[in-house]
Protein backbone atom coordinates (compact mmCIF):
# COMPACT_ATOMS: atom_id res chain seq x y z
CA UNK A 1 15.03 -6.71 -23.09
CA UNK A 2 15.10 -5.69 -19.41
CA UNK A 3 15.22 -2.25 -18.98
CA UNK A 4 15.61 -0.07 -15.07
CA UNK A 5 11.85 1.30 -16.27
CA UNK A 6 10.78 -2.54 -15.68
CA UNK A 7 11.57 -1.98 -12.16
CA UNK A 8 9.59 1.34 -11.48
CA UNK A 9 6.38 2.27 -10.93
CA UNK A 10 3.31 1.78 -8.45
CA UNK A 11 2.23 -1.34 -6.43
CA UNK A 12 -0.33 -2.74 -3.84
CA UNK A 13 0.35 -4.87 -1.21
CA UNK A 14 -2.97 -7.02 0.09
CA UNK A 15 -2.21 -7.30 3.99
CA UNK A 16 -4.73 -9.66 6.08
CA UNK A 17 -4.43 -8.94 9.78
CA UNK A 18 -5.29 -11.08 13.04
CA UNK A 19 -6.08 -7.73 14.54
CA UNK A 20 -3.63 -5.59 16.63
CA UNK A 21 -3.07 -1.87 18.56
CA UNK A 22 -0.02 -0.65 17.31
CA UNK A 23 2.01 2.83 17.34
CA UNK A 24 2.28 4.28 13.89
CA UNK A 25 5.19 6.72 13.97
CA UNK A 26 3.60 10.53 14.28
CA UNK A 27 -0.06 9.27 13.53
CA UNK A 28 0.06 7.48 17.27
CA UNK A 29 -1.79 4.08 18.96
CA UNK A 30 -3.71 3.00 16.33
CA UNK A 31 -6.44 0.12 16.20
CA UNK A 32 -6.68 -2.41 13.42
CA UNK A 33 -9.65 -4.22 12.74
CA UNK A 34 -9.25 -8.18 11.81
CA UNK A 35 -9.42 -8.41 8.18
CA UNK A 36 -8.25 -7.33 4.76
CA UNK A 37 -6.18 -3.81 3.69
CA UNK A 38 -4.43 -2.45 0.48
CA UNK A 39 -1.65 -0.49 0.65
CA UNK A 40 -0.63 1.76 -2.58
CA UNK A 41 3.02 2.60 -2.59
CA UNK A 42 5.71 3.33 -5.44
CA UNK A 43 8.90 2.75 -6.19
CA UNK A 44 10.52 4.82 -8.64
CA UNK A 45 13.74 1.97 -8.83
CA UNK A 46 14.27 -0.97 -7.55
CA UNK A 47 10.70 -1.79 -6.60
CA UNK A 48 11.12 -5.25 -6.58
CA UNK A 49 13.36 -4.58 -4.11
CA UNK A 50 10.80 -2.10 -2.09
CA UNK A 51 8.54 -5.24 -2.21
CA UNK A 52 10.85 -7.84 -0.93
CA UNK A 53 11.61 -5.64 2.08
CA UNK A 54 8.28 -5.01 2.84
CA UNK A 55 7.55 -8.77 3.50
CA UNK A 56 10.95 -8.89 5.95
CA UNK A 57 10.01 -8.87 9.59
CA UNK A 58 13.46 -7.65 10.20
CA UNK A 59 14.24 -3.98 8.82
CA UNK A 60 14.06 -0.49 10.08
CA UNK A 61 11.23 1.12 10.66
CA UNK A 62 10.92 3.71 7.90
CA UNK A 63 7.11 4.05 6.53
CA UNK A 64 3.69 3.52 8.41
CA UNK A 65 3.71 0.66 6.49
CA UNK A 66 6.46 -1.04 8.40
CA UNK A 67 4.26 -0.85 11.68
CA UNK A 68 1.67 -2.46 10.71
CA UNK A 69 3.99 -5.51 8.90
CA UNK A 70 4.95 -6.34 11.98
CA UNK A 71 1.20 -7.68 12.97
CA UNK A 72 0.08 -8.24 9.77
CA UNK A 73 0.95 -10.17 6.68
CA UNK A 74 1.56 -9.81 2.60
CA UNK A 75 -1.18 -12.28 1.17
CA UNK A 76 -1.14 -10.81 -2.63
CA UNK A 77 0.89 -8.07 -4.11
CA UNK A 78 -0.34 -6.07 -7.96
CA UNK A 79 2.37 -3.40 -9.34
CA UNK A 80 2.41 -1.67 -12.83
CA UNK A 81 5.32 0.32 -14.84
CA UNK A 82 3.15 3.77 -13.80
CA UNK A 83 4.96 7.76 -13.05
CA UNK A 84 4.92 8.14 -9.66
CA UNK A 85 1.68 10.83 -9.81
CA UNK A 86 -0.67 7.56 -10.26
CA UNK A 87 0.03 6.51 -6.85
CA UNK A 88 -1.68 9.52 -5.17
CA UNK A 89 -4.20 9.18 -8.01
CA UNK A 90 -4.99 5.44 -7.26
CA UNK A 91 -5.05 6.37 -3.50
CA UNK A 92 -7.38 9.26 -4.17
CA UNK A 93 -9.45 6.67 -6.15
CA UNK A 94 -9.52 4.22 -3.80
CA UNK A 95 -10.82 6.86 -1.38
CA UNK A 96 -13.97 7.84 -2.66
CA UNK A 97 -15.12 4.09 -2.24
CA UNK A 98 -13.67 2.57 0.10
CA UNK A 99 -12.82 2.94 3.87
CA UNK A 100 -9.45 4.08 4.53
CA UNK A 101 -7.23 4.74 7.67
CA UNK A 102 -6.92 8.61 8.18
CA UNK A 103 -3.58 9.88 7.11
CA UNK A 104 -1.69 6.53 7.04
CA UNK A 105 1.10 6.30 4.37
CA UNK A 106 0.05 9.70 2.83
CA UNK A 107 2.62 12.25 4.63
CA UNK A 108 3.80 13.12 1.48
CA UNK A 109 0.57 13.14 -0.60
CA UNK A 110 -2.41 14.70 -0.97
CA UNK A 111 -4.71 11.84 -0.74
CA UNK A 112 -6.33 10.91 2.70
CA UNK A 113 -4.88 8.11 2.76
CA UNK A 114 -2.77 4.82 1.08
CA UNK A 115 -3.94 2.10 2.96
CA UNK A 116 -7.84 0.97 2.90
CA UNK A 117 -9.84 -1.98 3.88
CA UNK A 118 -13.02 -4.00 2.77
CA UNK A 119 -13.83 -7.15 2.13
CA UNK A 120 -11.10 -9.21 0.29
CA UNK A 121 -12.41 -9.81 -3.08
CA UNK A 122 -14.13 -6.55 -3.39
CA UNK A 123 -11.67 -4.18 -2.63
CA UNK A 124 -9.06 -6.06 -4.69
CA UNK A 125 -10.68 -6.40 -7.76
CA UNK A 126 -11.25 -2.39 -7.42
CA UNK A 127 -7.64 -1.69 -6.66
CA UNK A 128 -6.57 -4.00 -9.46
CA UNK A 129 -8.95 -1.98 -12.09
CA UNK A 130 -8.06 1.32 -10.65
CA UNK A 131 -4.22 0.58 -11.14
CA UNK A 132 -4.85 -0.70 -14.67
CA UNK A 133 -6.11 2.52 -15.91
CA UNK A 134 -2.43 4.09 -14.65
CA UNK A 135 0.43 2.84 -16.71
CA UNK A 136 2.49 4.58 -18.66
C-alpha cells in the first residue's frame, strides 16, 4: 500500500555538463568544469514531484540547483525513504572524498557543500553506498 512516507526522503541527481559560467544566486559567477556532479537534496513530500521539476527547463529560479539546470542536464537520479538529517549527513560524507563546489546548495546546512564532482562511475557508486546506509 502507498503511503505519503513513499514520497519523502533524500535523493541525488547525476548532472553531466558541457561546461558553462553561470550566476548562482548570492554565491555569484561561478565556473563549471565539463563533466560529471551529484547533487544531494530532500524532499520531505512530494519528492517525486521535487524531481520532476528539477528536470523542467522552465520554472522559477528557487535553489542553486536551478542555475546550474539550465546548462546542465539530469543523466541518473538515486532517492531513498530517509529523515531529512541524512541529507546533510550524505553531503558531509560525500565531502570528505570528493571535490565539491564551496557553499553550493548548503545555505541551510552545515555541510560545505551538496553538489560534488568526479569521475562518473566513481563518484556514483560512492553516493549510491553512502545513501544506502541512510534510510529509515
Amino acid at each position: 500500500m502507498y503511503s505519503a512516507m513513499d514520497d519523502s526522503g533524500i535523493y541525488a541527481l547525476l548532472i553531466h555538463c558541457p561546461g558553462c559560467r553561470i550566476r548562482v544566486g548570492a554565491l555569484g559567477e561561478l565556473e563549471f568544469a565539463a563533466g560529471y556532479y551529484v547533487y544531494i537534496g530532500s524532499a520531505q513530500r512530494n519528492m517525486n514531484q521535487r524531481i520532476e521539476r528539477h528536470k523542467r527547463r522552465e520554472k522559477k529560479m528557487r535553489w542553486h540547483i536551478d542555475y546550474l539546470l539550465q546548462c546542465a542536464r539530469i543523466v541518473d537520479v538515486h532517492s531513498v525513504v530517509a529523515p531529512k538529517e541524512c541529507e546533510e549527513w550524505v553531503a558531509r560524507k560525500l565531502a570528505e572524498t570528493h571535490k565539491f563546489v564551496k557553499g553550493f546548495g548548503a545555505s541551510d546546512s552545515h555541510a560545505p557543500s551538496h553538489l560534488f564532482y568526479g569521475p562518473k562511475e566513481h563518484l556514483w557508486n560512492d553516493v549510491i553506498s553512502v545513501m544506502k546506509r541512510c534510510k529509515r
